[in-house]
Protein backbone atom coordinates (compact mmCIF):
# COMPACT_ATOMS: atom_id res chain seq x y z
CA UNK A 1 141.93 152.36 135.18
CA UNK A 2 144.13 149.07 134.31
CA UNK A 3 143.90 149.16 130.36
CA UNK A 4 142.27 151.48 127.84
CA UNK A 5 139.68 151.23 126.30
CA UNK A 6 138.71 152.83 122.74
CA UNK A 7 134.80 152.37 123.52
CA UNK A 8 134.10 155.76 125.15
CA UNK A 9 135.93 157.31 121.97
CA UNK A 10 133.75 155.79 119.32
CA UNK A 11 130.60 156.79 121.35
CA UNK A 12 131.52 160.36 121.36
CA UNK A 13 132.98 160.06 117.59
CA UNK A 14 129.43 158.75 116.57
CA UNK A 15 128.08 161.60 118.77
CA UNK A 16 129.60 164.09 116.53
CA UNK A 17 129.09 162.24 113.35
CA UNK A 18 125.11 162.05 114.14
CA UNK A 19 124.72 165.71 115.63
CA UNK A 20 126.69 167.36 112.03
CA UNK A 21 124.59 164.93 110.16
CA UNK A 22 120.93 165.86 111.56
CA UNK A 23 122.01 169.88 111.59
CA UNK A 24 122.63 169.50 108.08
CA UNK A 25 120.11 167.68 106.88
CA UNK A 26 117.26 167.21 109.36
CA UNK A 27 116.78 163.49 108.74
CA UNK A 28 116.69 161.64 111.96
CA UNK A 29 117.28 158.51 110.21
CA UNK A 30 120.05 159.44 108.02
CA UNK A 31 121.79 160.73 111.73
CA UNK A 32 121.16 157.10 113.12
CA UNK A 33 122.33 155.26 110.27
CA UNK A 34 125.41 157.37 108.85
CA UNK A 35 127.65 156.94 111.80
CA UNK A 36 127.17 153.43 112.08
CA UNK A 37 129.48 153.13 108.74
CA UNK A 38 131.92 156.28 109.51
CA UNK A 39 132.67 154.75 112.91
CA UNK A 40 133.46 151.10 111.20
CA UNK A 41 135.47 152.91 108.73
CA UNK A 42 136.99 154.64 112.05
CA UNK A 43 137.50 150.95 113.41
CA UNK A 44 139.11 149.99 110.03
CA UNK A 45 141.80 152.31 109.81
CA UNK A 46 142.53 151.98 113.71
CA UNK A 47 141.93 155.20 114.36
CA UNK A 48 141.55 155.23 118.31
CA UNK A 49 144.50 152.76 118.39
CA UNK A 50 146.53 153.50 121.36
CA UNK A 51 149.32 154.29 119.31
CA UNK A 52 147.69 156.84 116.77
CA UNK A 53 146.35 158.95 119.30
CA UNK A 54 149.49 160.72 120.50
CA UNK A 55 149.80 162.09 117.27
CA UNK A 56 147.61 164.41 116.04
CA UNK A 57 148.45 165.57 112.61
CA UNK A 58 147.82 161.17 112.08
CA UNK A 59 144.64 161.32 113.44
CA UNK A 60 143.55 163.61 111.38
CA UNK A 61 144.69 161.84 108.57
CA UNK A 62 143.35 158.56 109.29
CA UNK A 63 139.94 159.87 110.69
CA UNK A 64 139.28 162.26 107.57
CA UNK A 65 140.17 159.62 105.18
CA UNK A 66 137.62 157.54 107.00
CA UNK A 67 134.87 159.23 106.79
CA UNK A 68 135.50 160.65 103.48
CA UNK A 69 135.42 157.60 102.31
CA UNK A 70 132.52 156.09 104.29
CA UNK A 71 130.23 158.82 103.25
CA UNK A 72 130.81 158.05 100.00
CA UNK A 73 129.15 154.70 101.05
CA UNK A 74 126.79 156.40 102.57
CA UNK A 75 125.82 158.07 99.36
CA UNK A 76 125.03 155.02 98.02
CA UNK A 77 123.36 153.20 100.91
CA UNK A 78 121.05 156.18 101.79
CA UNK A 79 120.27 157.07 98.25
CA UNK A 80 118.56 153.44 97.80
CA UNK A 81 117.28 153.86 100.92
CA UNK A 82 114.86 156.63 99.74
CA UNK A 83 114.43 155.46 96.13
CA UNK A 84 113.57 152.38 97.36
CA UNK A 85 112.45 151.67 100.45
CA UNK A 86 111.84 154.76 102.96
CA UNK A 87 111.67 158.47 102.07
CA UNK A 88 111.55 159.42 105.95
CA UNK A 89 115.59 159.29 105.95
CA UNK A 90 115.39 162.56 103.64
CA UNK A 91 117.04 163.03 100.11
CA UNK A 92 120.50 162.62 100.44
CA UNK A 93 122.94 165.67 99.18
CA UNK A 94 126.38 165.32 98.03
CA UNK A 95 126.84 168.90 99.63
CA UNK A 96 125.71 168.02 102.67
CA UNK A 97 127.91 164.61 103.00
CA UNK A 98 130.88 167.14 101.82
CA UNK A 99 130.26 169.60 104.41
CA UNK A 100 129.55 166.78 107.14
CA UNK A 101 133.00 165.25 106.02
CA UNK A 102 135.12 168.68 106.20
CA UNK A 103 133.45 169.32 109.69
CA UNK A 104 133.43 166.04 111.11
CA UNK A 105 137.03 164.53 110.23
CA UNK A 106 139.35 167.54 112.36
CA UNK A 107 136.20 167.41 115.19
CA UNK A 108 136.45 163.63 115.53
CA UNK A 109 140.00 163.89 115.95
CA UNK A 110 139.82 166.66 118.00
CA UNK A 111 137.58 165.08 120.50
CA UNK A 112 139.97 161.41 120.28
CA UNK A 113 142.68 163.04 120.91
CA UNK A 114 141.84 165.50 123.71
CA UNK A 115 139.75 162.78 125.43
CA UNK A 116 142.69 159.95 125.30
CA UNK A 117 144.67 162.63 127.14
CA UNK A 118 142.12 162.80 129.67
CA UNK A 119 142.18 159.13 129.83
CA UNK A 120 145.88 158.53 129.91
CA UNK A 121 146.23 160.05 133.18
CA UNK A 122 144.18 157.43 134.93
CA UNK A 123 145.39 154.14 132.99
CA UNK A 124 148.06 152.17 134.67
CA UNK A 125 151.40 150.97 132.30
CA UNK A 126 151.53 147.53 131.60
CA UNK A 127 154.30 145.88 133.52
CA UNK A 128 156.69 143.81 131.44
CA UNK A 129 159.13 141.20 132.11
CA UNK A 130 161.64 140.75 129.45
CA UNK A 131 162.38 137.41 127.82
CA UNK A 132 166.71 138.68 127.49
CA UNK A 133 169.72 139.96 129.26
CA UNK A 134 169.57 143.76 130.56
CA UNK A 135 172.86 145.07 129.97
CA UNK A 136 172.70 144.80 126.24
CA UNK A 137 169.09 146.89 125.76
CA UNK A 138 168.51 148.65 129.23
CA UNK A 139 169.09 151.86 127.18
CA UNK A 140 166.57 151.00 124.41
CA UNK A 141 164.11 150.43 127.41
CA UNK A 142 164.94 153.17 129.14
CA UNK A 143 164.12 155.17 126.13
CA UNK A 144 160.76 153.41 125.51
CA UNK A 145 159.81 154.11 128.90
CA UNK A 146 160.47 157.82 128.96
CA UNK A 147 158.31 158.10 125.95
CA UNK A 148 155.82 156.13 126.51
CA UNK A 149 153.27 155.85 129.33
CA UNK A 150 152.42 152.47 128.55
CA UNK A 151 154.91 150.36 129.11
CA UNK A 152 157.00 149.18 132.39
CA UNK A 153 160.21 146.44 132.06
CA UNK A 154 160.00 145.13 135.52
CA UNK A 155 161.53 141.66 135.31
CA UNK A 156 164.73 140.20 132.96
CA UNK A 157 164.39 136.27 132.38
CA UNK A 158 167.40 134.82 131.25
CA UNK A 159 167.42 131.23 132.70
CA UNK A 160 164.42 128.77 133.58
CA UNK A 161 164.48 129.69 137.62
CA UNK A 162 163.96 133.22 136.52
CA UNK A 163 160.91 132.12 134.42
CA UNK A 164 159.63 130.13 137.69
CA UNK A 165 159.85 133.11 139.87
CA UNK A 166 157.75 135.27 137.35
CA UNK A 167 155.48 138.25 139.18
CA UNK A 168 152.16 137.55 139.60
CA UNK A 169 151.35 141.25 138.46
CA UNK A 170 153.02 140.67 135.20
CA UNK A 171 150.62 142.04 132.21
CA UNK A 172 152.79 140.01 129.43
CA UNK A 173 156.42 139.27 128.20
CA UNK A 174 158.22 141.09 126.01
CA UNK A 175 160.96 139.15 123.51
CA UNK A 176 164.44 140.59 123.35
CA UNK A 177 166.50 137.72 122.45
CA UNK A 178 164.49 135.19 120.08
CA UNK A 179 166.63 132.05 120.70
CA UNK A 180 166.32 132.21 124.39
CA UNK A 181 162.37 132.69 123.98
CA UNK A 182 162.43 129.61 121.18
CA UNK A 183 164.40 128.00 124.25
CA UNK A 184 161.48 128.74 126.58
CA UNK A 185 158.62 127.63 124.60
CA UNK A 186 157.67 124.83 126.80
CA UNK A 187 157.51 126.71 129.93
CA UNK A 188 155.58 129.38 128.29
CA UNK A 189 153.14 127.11 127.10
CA UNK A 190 152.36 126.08 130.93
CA UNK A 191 152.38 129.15 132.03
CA UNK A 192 149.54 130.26 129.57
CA UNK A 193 150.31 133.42 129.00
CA UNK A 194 148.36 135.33 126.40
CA UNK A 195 150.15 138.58 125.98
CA UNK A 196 153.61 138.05 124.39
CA UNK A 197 155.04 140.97 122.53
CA UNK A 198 158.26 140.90 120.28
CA UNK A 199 160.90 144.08 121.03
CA UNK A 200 160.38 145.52 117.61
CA UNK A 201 156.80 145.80 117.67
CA UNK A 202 157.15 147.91 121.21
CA UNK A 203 160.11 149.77 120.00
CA UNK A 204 158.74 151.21 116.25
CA UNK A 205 155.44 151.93 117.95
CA UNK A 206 156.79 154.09 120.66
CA UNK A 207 160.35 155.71 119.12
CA UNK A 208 158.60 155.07 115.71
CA UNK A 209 162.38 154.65 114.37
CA UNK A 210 164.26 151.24 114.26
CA UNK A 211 167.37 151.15 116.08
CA UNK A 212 170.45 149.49 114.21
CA UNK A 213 170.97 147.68 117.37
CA UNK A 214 167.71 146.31 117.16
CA UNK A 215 167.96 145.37 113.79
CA UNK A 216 171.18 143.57 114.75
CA UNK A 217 169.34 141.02 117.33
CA UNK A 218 166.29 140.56 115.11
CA UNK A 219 168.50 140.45 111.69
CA UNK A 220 166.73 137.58 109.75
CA UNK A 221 163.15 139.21 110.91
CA UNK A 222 164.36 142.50 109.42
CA UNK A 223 166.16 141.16 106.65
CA UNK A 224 162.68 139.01 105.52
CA UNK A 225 160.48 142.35 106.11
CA UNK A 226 162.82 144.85 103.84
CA UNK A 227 163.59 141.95 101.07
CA UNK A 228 159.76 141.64 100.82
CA UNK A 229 159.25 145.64 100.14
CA UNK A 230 157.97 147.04 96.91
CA UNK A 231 156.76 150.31 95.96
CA UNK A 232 153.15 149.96 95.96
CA UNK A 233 150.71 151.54 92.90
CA UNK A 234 148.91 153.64 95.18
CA UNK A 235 152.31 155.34 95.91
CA UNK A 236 152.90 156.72 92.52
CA UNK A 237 149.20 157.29 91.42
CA UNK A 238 149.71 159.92 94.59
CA UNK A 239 153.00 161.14 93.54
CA UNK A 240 151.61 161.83 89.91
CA UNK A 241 148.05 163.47 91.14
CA UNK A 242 150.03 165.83 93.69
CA UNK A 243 153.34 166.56 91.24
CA UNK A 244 150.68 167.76 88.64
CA UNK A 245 148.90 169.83 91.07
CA UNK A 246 152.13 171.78 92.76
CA UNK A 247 153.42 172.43 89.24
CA UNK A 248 150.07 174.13 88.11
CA UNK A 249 149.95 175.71 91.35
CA UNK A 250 153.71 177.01 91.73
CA UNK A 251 154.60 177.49 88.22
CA UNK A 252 153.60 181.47 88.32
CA UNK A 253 155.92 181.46 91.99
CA UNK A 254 158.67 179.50 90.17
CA UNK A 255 158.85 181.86 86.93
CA UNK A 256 159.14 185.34 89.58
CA UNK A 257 161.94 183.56 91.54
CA UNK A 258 163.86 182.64 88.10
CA UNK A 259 163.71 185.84 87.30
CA UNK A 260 164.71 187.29 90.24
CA UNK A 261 167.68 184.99 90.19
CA UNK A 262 168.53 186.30 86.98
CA UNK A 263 168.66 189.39 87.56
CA UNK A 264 170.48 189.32 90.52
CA UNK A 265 173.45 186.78 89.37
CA UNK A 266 172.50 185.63 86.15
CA UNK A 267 172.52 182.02 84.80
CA UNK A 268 171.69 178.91 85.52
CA UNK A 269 168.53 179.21 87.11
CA UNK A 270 169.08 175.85 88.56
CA UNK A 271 171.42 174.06 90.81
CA UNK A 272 172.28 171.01 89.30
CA UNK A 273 173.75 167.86 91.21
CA UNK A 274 174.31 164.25 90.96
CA UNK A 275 171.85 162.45 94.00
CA UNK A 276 171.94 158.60 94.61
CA UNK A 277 168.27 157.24 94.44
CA UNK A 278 166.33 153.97 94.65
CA UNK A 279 168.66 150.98 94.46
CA UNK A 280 171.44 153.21 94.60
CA UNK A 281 171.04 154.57 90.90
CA UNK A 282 172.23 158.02 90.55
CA UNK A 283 169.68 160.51 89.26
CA UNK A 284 170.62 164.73 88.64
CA UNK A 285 168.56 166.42 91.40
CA UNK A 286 167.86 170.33 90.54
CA UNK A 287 166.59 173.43 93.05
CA UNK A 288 166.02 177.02 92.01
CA UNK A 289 169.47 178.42 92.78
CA UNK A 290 169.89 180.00 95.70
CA UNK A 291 173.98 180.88 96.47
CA UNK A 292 176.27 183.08 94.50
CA UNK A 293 178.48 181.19 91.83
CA UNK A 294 181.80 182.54 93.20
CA UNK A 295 183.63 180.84 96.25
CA UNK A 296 181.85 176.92 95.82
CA UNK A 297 184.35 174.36 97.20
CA UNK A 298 184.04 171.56 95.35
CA UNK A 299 185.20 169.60 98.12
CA UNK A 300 183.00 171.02 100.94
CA UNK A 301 179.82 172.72 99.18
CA UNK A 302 178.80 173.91 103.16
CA UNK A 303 181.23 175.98 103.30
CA UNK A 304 180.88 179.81 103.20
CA UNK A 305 177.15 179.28 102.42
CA UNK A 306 175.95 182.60 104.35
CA UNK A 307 178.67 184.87 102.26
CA UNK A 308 177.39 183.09 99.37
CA UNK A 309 173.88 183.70 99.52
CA UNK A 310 171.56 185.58 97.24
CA UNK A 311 169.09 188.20 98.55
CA UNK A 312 165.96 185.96 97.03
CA UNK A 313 168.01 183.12 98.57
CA UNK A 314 167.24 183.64 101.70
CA UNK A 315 163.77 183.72 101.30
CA UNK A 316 162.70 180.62 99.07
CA UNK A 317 165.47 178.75 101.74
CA UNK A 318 163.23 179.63 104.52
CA UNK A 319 159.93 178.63 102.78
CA UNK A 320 161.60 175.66 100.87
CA UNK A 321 160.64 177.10 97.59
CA UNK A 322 163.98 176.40 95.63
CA UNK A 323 162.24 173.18 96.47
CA UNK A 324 159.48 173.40 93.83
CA UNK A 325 161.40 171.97 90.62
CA UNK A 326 161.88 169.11 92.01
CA UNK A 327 157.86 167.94 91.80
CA UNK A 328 159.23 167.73 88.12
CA UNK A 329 161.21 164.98 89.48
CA UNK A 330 158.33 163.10 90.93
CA UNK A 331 156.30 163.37 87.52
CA UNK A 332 159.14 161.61 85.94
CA UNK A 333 159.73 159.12 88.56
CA UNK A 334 162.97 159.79 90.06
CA UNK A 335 161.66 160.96 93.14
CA UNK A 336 158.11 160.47 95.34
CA UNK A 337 156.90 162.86 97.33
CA UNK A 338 157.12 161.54 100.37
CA UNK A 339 160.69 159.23 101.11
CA UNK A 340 164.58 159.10 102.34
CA UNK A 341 165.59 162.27 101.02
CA UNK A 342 168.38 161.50 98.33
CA UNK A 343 171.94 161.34 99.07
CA UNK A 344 174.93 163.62 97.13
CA UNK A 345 177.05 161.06 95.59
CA UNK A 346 180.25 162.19 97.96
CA UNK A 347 178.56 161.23 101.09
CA UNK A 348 176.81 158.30 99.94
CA UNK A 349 180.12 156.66 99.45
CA UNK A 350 181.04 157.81 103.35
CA UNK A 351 178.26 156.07 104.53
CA UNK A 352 177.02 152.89 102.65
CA UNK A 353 180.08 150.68 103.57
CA UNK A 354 180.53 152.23 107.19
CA UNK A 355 176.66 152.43 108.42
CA UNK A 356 175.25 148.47 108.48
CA UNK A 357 172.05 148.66 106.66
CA UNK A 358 172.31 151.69 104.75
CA UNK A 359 171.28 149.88 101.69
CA UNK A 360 167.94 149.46 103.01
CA UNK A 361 167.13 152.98 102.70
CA UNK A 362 167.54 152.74 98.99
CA UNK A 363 164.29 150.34 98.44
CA UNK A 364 162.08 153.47 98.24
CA UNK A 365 162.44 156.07 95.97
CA UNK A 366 164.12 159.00 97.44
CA UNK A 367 161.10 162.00 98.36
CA UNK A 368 160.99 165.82 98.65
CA UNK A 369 160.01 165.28 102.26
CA UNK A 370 160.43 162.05 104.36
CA UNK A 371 160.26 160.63 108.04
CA UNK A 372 163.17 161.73 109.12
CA UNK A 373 162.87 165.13 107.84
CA UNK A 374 160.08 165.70 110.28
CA UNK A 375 161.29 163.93 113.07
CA UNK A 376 164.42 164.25 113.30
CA UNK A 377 167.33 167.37 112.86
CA UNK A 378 169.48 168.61 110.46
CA UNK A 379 172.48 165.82 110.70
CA UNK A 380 175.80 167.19 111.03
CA UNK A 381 178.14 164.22 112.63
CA UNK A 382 178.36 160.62 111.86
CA UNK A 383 176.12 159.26 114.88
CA UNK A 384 173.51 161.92 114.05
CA UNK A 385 173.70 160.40 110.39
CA UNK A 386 173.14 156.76 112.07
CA UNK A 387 170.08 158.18 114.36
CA UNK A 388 168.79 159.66 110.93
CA UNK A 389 168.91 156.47 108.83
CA UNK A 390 166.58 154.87 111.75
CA UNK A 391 163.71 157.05 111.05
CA UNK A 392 164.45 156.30 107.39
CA UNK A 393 164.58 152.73 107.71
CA UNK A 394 161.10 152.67 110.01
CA UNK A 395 159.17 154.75 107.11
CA UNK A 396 160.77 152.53 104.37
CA UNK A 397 159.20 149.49 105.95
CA UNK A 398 155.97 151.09 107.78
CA UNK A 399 155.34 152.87 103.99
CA UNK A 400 151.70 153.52 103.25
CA UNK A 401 149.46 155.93 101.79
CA UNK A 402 147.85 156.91 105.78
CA UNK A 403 151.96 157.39 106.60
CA UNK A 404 152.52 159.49 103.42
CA UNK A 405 149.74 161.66 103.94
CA UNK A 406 150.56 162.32 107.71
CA UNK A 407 154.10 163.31 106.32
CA UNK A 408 152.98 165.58 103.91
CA UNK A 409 150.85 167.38 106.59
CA UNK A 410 153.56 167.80 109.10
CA UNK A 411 155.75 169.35 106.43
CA UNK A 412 153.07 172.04 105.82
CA UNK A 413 153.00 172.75 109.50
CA UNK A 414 156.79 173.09 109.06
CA UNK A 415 157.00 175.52 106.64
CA UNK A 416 154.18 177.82 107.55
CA UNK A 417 154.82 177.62 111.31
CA UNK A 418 158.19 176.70 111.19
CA UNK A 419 158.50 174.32 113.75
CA UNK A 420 158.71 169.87 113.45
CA UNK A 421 160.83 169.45 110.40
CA UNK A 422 164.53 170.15 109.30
């Protein structure tokens, strides 16, 4: 198979949607029409895009939120459909669209994603050549090829014989250095060639990070993307809705583990510190207390954490519960859910004159989860600190509700399974 194709994925996705739909209801129209809308919803939110469907816990996200939303279209549409026009579709229930919407958005994504890995097997990478010089990004390629089944860098162009001798099996070019491309414009143009990708495009897709290398060659592109980022509404209308929610939820969990604390080492309840947040304001970050008062270093709080810790400690470490005051945060705006996770003051001054673009991390609020969290480990050196801000700096400018909520579902999986965040 040359390329892929999403077809065969919305025909079995509107299998599904039809086959819930008429077991549910037992209107043969309503199970003709109804997936017609969840599968352009589907479409909408790009849900068989190549790139979504190596991820599950995204497809999930996008396809649920799809059809949720659809069939509360679909409310509408089929309700005037029988008031109006044709009572053969069947009255229309609101339990039934709920039930087809719980069923339906994990068995679409299911079948996506266990078909495209069916499909992958048999679809041939596209084969590159590279508009740039090889030395200076062969690793960055050789990374993107490793994870990625898609792509192939099988030619470097750096002068205009190179561009003469180009392979006839060439799927498109890919742009490494823009001045040199800018200087090949005219040849391009002759040459007629359609598929022309630019480095960062291929690179966040695949590492879904942004190397500081890469940010380096394509600096005014990157510096016009972050400049233009704000934090949008539907970011805190989220933040609010699901800080509310945890602190009903958790409040009985939070007053046992106070107690517990108290009785076993006495006041405060809280650990108290100062965090740098958005812009680089500095904000006092609490968590339910979780190490013995005696032996702190001041000047290396790491240190002796194991001696220090309490009994209940250990336990709301391991299930991130000393985690749950900081939701209180969120309600008052310090911190979102979902972000860079805030820096202590100490090594915030390390790293914001000695990492270039640090300060972009600092657009965002600061969240009780974030990209990097999940992707990435627990950061113990400088370069592991550098690898870190990457996966900070590709959430901070791929932000959006679809990203936030894919976040917030990995870190679940996390903490009950233990496994894909740090």
């Amino acid at each position: 198979m040359r390329k892929y194709n999403p077809l065969v994925l919305y025909l079995a996705g509107y299998g599904v949607l039809s086959l819930v739909y008429f077991l549910l209801s037992g209107s043969i129209g309503g199970s003709l029409l109804l997936p017609l809308v969840c599968c352009l919803a589907l479409f909408s939110f790009r849900t068989f895009d190549r790139e979504h469907l190596t991820d599950f816990n995204q497809l999930l996200v996008r396809s649920f939120v799809a059809i949720a939303l659809s069939n509360i279209i679909n409310y509408i549409i089929l309700r005037l459909i029988y008031l109006s026009f044709f009572q053969g579709f069947g009255r229309v229930r609101l339990t039934a669209l709920a039930v087809h919407t719980i069923i339906c958005g994990p068995a679409v994504a299911l079948i996506g994603y266990s078909l495209f890995s069916v499909l992958r097997r048999k679809i041939r990478p596209y084969r590159y050549a590279v508009i740039g010089g090889e030395k200076e990004i062969k690793e960055l390629l050789k990374e993107i090829e490793q994870k990625s089944d898609e792509y192939r860098f099988v030619q470097f162009i750096e002068n205009k014989d190179q561009l003469k001798t180009l392979n006839d099996e060439i799927d498109g070019i890919v742009v490494s250095d823009y001045n040199l491309y800018e200087f090949f414009q005219p040849e391009l143009a002759r040459l007629n060639l359609n598929n022309i990708i630019f480095l960062p495009h291929i690179a966040e897709t695949v590492l879904k990070r942004i190397p500081l290398k890469l940010v380096e060659k394509f600096k005014a592109y990157y510096e016009t993307s972050f400049n233009a980022i704000v934090e949008d509404a539907y970011k805190r209308i989220l933040d609010v809705a699901l800080a509310t929610l945890a602190l009903v939820i958790t409040s009985p969990i939070v007053l046992i583990i106070a107690i517990l604390i108290l009785l076993e080492d006495g006041r405060p309840i809280l650990y108290r510190q100062k965090r740098v947040g958005k812009d680089g304001k500095e904000f006092e970050f609490v968590k339910l207390r979780s190490l013995k008062q005696r032996d702190f270093d001041p000047d290396n709080p790491n240190r002796n954490i194991e001696q220090r810790m309490l009994k209940i400690g250990k336990f709301i470490r391991k299930y991130r519960l000393d985690e749950l005051p900081q939701f209180w945060l969120v309600l008052k705006g310090d911190m979102s859910v979902v972000g860079p996770r805030p820096e202590m003051v100490e090594y915030h001054l390390q790293y914001v004159n000695r990492i270039p673009y640090y300060h972009y991390r600092l657009i965002l609020k600061p969240g009780l989860t974030g990209w990097a969290q999940i992707n990435y480990q627990h950061t113990t050196t400088f370069e592991e600190y550098k690898t870190k801000l990457e996966y900070d700096l590709y959430y901070v400018k791929n932000h959006s509700i679809l990203l936030d909520l894919s976040v917030i579902l990995k870190t679940l999986e996390a903490v009950v399974f233990k496994r894909g965040a740090r």
